[in-house]
C-alpha atoms as a PDB file:
ATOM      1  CA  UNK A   1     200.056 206.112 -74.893  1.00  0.00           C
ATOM      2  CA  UNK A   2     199.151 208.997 -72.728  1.00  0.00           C
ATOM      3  CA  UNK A   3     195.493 208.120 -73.363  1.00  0.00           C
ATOM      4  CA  UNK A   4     195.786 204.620 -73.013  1.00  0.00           C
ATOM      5  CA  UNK A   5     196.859 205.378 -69.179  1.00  0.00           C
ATOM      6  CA  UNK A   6     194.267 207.586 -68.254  1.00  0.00           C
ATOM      7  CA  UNK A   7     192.000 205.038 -69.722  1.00  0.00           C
ATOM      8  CA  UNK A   8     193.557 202.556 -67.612  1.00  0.00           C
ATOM      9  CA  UNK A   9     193.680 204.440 -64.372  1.00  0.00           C
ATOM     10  CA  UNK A  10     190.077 205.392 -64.938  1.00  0.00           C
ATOM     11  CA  UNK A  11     189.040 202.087 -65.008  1.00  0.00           C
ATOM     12  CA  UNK A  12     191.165 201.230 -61.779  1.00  0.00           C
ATOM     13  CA  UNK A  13     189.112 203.982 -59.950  1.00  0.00           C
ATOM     14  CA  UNK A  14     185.605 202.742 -61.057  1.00  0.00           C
ATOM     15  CA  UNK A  15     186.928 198.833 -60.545  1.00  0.00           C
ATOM     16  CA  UNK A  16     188.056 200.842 -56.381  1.00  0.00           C
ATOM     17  CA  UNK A  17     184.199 201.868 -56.238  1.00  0.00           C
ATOM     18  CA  UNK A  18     182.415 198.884 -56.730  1.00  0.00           C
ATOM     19  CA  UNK A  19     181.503 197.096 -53.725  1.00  0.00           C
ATOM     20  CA  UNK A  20     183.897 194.218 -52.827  1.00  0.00           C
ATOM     21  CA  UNK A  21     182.157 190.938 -53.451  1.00  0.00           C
ATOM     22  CA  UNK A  22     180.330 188.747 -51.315  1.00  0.00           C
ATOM     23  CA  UNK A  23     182.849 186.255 -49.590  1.00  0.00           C
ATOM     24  CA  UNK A  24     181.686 183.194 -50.155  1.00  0.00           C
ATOM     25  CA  UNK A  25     180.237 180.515 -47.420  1.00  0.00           C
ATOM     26  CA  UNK A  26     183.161 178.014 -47.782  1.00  0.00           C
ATOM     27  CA  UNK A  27     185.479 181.049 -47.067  1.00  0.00           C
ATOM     28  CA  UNK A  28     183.250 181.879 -44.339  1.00  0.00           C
ATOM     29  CA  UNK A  29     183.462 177.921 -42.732  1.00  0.00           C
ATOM     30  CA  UNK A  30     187.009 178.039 -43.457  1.00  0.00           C
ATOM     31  CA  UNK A  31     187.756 180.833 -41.288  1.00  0.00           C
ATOM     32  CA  UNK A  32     185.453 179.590 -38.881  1.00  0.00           C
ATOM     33  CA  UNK A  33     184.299 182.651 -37.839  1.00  0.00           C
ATOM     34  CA  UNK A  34     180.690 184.513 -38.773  1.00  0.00           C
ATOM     35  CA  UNK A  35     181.749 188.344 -38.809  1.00  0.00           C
ATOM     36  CA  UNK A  36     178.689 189.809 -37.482  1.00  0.00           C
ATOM     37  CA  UNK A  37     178.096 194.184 -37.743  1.00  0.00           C
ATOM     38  CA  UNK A  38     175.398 194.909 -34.937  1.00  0.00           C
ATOM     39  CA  UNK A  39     174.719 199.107 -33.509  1.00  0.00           C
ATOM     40  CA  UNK A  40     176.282 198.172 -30.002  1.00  0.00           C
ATOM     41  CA  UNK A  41     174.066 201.319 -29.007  1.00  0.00           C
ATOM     42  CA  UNK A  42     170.727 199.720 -29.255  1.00  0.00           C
ATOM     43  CA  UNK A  43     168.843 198.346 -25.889  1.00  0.00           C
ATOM     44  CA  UNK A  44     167.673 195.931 -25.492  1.00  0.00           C
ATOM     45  CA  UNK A  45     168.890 194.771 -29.107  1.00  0.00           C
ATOM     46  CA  UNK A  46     172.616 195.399 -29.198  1.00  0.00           C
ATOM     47  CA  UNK A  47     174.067 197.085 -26.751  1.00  0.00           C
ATOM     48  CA  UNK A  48     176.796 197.516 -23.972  1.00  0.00           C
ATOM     49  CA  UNK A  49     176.031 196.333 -20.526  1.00  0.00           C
ATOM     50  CA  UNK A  50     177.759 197.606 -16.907  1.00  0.00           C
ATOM     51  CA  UNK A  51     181.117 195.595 -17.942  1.00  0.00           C
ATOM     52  CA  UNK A  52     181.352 196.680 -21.305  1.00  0.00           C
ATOM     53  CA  UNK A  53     179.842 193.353 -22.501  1.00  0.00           C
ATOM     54  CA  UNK A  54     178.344 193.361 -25.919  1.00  0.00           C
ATOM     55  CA  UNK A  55     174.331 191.869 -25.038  1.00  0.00           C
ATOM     56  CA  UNK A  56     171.245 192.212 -25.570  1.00  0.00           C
ATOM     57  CA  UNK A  57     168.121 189.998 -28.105  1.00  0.00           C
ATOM     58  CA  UNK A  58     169.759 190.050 -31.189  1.00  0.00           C
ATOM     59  CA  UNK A  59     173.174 189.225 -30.249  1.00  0.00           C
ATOM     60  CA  UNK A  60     171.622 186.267 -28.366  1.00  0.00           C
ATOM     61  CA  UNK A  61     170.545 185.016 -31.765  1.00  0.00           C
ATOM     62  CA  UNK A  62     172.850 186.037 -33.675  1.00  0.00           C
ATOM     63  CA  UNK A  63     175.028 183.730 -31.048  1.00  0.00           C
ATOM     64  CA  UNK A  64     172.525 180.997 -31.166  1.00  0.00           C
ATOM     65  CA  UNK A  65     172.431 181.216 -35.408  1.00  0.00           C
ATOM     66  CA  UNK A  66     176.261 181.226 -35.424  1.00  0.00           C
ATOM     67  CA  UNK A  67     176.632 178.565 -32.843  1.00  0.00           C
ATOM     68  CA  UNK A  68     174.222 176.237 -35.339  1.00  0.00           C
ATOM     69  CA  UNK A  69     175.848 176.683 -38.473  1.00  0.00           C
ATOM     70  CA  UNK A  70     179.193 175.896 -36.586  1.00  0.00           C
ATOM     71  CA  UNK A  71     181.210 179.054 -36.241  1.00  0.00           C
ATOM     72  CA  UNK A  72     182.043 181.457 -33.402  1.00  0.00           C
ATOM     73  CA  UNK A  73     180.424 184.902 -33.774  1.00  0.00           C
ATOM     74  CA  UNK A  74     183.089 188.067 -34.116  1.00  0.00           C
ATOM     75  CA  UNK A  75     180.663 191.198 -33.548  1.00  0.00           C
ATOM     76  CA  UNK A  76     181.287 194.978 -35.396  1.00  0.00           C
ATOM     77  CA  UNK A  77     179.728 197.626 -33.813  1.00  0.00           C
ATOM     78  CA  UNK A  78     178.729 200.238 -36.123  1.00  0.00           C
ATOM     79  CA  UNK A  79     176.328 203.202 -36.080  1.00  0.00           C
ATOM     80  CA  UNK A  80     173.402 202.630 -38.005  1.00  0.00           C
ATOM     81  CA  UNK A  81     173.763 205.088 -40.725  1.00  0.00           C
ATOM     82  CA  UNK A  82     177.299 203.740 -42.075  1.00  0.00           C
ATOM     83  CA  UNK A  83     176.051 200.116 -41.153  1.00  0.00           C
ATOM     84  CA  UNK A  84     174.702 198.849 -44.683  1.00  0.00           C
ATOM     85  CA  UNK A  85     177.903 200.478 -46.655  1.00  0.00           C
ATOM     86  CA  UNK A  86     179.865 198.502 -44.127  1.00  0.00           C
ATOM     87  CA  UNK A  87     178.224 195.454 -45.295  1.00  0.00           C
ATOM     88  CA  UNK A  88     178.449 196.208 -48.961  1.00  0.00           C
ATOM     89  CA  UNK A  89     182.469 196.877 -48.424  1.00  0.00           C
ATOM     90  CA  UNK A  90     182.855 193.113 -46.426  1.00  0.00           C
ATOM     91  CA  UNK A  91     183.668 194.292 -43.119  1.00  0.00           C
ATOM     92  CA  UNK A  92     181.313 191.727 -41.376  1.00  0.00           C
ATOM     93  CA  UNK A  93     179.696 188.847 -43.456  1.00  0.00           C
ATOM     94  CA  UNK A  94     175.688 189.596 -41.763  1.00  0.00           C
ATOM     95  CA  UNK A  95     173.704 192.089 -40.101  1.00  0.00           C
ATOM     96  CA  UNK A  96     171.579 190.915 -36.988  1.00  0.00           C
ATOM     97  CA  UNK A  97     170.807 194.711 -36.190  1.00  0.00           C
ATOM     98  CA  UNK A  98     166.412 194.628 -36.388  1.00  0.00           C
ATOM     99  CA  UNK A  99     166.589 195.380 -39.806  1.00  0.00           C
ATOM    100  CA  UNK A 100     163.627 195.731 -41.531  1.00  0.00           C
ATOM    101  CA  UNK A 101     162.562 194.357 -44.548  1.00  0.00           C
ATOM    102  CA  UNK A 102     162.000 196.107 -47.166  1.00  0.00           C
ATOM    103  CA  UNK A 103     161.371 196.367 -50.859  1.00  0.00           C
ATOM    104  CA  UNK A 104     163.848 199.204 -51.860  1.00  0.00           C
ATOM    105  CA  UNK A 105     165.951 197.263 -49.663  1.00  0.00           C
ATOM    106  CA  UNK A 106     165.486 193.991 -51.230  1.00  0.00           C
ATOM    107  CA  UNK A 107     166.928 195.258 -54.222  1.00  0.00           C
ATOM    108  CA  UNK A 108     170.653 195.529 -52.643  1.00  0.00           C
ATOM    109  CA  UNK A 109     170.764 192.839 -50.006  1.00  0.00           C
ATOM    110  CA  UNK A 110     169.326 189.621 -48.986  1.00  0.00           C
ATOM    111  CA  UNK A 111     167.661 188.664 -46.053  1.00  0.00           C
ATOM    112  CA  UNK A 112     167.042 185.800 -43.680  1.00  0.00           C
ATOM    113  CA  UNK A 113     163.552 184.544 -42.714  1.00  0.00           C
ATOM    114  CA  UNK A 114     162.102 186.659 -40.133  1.00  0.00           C
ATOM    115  CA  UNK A 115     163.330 186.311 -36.700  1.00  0.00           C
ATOM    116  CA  UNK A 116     161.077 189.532 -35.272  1.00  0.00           C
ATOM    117  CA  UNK A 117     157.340 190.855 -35.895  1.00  0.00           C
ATOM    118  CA  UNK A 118     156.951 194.166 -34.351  1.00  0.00           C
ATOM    119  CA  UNK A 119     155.901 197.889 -35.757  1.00  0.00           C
ATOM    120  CA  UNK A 120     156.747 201.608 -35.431  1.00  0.00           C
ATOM    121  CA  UNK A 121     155.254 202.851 -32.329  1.00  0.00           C
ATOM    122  CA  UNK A 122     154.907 206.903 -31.346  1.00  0.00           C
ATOM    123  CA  UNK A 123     156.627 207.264 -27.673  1.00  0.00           C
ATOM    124  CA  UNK A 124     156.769 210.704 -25.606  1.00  0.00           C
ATOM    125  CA  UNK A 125     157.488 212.255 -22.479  1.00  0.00           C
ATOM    126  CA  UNK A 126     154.814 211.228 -19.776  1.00  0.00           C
ATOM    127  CA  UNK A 127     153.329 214.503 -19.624  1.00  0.00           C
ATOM    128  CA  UNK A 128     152.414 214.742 -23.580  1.00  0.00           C
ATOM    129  CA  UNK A 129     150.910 211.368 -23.891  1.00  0.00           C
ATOM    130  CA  UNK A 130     146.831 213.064 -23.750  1.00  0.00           C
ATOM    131  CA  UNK A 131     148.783 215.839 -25.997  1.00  0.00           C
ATOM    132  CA  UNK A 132     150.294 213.130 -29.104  1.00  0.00           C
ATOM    133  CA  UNK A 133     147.725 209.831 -30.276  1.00  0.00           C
ATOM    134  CA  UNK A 134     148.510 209.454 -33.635  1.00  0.00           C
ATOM    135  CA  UNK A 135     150.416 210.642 -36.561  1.00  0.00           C
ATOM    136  CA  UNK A 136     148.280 213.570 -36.879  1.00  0.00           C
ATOM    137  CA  UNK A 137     149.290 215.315 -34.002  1.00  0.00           C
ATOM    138  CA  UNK A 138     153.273 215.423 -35.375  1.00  0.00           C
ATOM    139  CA  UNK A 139     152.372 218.168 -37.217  1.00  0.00           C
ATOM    140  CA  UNK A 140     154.580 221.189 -36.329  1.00  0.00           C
ATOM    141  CA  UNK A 141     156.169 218.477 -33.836  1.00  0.00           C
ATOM    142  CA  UNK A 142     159.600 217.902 -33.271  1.00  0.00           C
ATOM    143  CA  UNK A 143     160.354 214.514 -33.879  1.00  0.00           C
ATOM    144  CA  UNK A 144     163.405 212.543 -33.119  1.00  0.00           C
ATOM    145  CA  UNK A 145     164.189 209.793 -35.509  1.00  0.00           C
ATOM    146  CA  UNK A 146     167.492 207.959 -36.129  1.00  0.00           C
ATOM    147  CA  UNK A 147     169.097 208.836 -39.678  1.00  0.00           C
ATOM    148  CA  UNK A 148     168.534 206.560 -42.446  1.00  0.00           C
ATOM    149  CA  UNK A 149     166.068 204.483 -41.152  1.00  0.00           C
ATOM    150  CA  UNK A 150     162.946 203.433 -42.510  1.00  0.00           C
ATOM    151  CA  UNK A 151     161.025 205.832 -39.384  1.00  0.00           C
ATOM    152  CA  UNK A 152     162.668 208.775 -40.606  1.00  0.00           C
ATOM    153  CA  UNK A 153     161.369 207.545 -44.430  1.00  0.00           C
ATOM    154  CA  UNK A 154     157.703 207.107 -42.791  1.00  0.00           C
ATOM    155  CA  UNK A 155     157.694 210.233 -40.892  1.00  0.00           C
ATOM    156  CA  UNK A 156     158.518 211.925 -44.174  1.00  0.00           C
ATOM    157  CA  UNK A 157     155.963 210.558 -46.000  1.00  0.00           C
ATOM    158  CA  UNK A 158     153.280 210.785 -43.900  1.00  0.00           C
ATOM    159  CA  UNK A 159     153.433 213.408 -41.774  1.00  0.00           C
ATOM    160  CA  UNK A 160     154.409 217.323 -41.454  1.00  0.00           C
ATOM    161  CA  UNK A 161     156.107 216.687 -38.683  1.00  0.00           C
ATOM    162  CA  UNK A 162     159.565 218.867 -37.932  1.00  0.00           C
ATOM    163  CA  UNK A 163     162.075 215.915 -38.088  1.00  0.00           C
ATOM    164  CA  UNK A 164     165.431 215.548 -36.247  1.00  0.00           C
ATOM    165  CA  UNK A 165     167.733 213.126 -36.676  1.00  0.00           C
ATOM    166  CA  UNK A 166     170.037 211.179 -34.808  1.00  0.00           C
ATOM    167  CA  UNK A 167     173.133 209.110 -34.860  1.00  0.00           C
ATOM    168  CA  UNK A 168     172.537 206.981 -31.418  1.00  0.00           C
ATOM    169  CA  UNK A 169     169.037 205.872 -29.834  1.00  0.00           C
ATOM    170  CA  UNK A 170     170.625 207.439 -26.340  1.00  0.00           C
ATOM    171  CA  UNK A 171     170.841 211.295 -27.769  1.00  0.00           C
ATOM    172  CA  UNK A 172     167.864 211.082 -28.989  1.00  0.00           C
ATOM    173  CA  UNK A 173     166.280 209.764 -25.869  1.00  0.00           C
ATOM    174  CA  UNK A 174     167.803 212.551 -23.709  1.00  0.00           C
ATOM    175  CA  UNK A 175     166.469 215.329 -25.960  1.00  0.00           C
ATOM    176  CA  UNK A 176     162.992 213.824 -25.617  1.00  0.00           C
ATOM    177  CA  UNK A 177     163.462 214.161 -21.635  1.00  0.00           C
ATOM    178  CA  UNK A 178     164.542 217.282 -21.385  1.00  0.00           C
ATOM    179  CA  UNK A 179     162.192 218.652 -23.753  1.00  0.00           C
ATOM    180  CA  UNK A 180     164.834 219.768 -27.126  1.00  0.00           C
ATOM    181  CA  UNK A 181     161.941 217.443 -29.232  1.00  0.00           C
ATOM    182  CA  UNK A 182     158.376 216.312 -28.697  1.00  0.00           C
ATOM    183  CA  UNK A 183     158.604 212.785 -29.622  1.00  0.00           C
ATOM    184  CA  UNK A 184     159.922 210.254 -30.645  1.00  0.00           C
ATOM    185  CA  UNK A 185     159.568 206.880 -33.097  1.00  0.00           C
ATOM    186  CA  UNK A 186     161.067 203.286 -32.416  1.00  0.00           C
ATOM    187  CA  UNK A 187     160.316 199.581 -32.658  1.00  0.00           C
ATOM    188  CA  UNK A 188     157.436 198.749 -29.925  1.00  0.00           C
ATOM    189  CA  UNK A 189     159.731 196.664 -28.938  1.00  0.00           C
ATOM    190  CA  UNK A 190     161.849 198.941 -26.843  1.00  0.00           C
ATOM    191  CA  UNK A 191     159.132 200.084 -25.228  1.00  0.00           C
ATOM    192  CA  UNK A 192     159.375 197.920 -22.467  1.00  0.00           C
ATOM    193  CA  UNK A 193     162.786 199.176 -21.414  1.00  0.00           C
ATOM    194  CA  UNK A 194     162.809 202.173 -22.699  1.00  0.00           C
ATOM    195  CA  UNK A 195     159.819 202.561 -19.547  1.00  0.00           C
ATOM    196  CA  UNK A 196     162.598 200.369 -17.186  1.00  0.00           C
ATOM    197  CA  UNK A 197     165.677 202.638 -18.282  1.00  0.00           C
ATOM    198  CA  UNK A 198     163.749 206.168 -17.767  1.00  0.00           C
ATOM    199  CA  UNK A 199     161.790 205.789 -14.830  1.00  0.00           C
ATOM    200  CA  UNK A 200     158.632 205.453 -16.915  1.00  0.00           C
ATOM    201  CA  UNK A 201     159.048 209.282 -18.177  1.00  0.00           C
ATOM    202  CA  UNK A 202     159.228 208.085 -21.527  1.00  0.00           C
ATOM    203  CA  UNK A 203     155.966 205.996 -22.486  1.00  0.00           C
ATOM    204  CA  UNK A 204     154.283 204.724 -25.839  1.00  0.00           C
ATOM    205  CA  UNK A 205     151.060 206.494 -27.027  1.00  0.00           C
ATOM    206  CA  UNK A 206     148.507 205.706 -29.708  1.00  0.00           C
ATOM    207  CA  UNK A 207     148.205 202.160 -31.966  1.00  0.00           C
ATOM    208  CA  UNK A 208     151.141 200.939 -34.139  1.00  0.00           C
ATOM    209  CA  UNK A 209     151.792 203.037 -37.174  1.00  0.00           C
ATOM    210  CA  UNK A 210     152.448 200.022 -39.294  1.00  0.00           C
ATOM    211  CA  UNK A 211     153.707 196.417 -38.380  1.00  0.00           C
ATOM    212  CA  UNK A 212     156.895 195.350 -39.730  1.00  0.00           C
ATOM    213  CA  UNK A 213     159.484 192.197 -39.718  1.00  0.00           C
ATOM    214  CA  UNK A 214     163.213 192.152 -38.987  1.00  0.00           C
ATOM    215  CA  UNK A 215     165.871 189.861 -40.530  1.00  0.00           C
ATOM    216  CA  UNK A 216     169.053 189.442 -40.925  1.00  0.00           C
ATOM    217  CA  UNK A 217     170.472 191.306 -43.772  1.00  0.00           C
ATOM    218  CA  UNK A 218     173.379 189.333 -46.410  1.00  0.00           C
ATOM    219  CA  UNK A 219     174.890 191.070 -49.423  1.00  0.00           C
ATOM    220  CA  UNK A 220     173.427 189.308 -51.948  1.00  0.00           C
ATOM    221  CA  UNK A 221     175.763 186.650 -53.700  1.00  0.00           C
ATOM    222  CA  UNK A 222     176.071 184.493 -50.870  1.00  0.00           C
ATOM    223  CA  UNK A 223     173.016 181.931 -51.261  1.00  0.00           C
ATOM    224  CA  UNK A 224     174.487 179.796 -49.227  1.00  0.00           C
ATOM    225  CA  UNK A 225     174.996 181.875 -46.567  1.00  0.00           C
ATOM    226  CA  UNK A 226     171.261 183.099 -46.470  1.00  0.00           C
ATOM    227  CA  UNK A 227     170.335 179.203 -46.617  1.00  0.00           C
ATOM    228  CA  UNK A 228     172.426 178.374 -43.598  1.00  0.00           C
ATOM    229  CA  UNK A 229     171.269 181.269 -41.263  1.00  0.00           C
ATOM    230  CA  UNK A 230     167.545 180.290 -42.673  1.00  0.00           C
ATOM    231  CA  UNK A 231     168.357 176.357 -41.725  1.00  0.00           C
ATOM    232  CA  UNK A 232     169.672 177.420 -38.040  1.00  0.00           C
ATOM    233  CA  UNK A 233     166.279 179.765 -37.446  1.00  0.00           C
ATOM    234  CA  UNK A 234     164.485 176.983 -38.299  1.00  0.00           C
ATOM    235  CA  UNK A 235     166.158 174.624 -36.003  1.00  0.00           C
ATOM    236  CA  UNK A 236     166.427 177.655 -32.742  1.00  0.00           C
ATOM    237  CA  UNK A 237     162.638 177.365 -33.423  1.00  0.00           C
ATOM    238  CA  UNK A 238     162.117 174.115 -33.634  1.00  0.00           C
ATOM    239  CA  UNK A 239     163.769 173.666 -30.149  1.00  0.00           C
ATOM    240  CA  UNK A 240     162.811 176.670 -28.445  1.00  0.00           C
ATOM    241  CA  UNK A 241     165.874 178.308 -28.627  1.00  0.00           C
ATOM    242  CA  UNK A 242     164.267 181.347 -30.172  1.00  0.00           C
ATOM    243  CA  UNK A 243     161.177 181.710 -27.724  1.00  0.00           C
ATOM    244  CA  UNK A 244     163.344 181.081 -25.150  1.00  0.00           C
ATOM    245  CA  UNK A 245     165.451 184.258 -26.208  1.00  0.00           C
ATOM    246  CA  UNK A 246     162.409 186.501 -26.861  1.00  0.00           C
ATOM    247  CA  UNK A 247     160.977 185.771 -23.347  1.00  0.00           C
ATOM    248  CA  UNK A 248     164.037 186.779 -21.817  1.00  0.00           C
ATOM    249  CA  UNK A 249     164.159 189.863 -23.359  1.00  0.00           C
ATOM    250  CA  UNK A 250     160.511 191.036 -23.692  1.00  0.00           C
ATOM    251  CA  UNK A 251     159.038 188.465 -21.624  1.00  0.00           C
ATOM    252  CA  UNK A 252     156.657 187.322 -24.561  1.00  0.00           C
ATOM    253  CA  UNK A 253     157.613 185.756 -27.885  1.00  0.00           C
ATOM    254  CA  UNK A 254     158.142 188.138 -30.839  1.00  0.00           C
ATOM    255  CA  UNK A 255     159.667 185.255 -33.390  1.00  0.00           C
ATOM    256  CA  UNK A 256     156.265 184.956 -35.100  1.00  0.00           C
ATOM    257  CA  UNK A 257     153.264 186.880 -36.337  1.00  0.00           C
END
């Protein structure tokens, strides 16, 4: 009996760790809301303006993509380490956070068609751009990466660089300015304001390290789901809806190679 318990309550705790199970789309239509998890940190992607207003590029389309399929978008912030486990337990339904695809990531989650084209780009103080051109010059380097993202996997791999990671784009941006790290890697795309936000003391250097493509990312079980966000790209790009974002943003059109 006694073992017939502990059997039982052992199989209760592994049945607790599994991650909960894809709600599926006609749940999703039914509620009539598209439970979105997004950083709420990350300019010009996701982020919080003067008023406390979720904006920037990626909540436009997530917006847009929501608005398409027929359901009002309900935004999550979350930090971007504990963002992925908050997919796999169902707090939000989609992640429209420039995630990048991946092949180890693949193997967990779904994604969308592509809805960005960009690459990992070097950026340092203004005074160190003649200093840092490449990857090579990371060596002995402190270099600020955010944790759990595929820059901190790259810089890693490919260089022997002295790495120091970061829960929020904005910490890591300060230490770069006042000099606590040398460098620091991001999406080219945040170049642009990262230039605007600092007064041009934080600039890119040297060629893309590697070009990449962001999608939205679905725990995988929810076809349907992944068919209807893949429908309403198609449609936001048919129409211009999606140029029209990128331009306002970057002021050219990152949607497509």
């Amino acid at each position: 009996m006694n073992k017939g318990l502990r059997l039982l309550g052992l199989a209760m705790v592994l049945l607790a760790a599994l991650p909960a199970a894809a709600e599926n789309f006609a749940a999703i239509k039914q509620r009539g809301v598209l439970r979105i998890g997004c950083e709420g940190t990350y300019s010009p992607f996701c982020y919080q303006d003067e008023q406390g207003t979720l904006v920037g590029f990626d909540v436009d389309v997530a917006k847009a993509v929501a608005g398409k399929i027929g359901l009002k978008a309900e935004f999550t912030p979350s930090k971007w380490e504990g963002i992925l486990a908050a997919l796999d337990t169902g707090r939000f339904d989609v992640i429209f956070n420039q995630v990048t695809i991946s092949d180890e990531r693949k193997k967990v989650y779904d994604f969308s068609q592509p809805y960005t084209f960009s690459g990992l780009q070097i950026l340092v103080r203004k005074d160190h751009v003649k200093d840092i051109k490449g990857p090579d010059d990371l060596a002995g380097k402190k270099v600020g990466v955010l944790l759990g993202t595929n820059h901190e996997q790259w810089l890693r791999e490919h260089t022997k660089a002295d790495i120091r990671t970061y829960e929020d784009d904005a910490s890591r941006n300060q230490d770069l300015l006042v000099g606590r790290i040398d460098a620091i890697l991001n999406d080219r795309l945040i170049v642009g304001a990262a230039e605007k936000i600092y007064g041009g003391n934080i600039l890119p250097t040297g060629p893309l390290l590697y070009e990449t493509r962001q999608a939205a990312a679905i725990k995988k079980g929810n076809a349907e789901l992944v068919a209807a966000i893949d429908q309403a790209l198609q449609a936001l790009t048919a129409d211009g809806t999606m140029k029209k974002i990128s331009e306002k943003w970057f002021s050219l059109d990152v949607t497509h190679p």
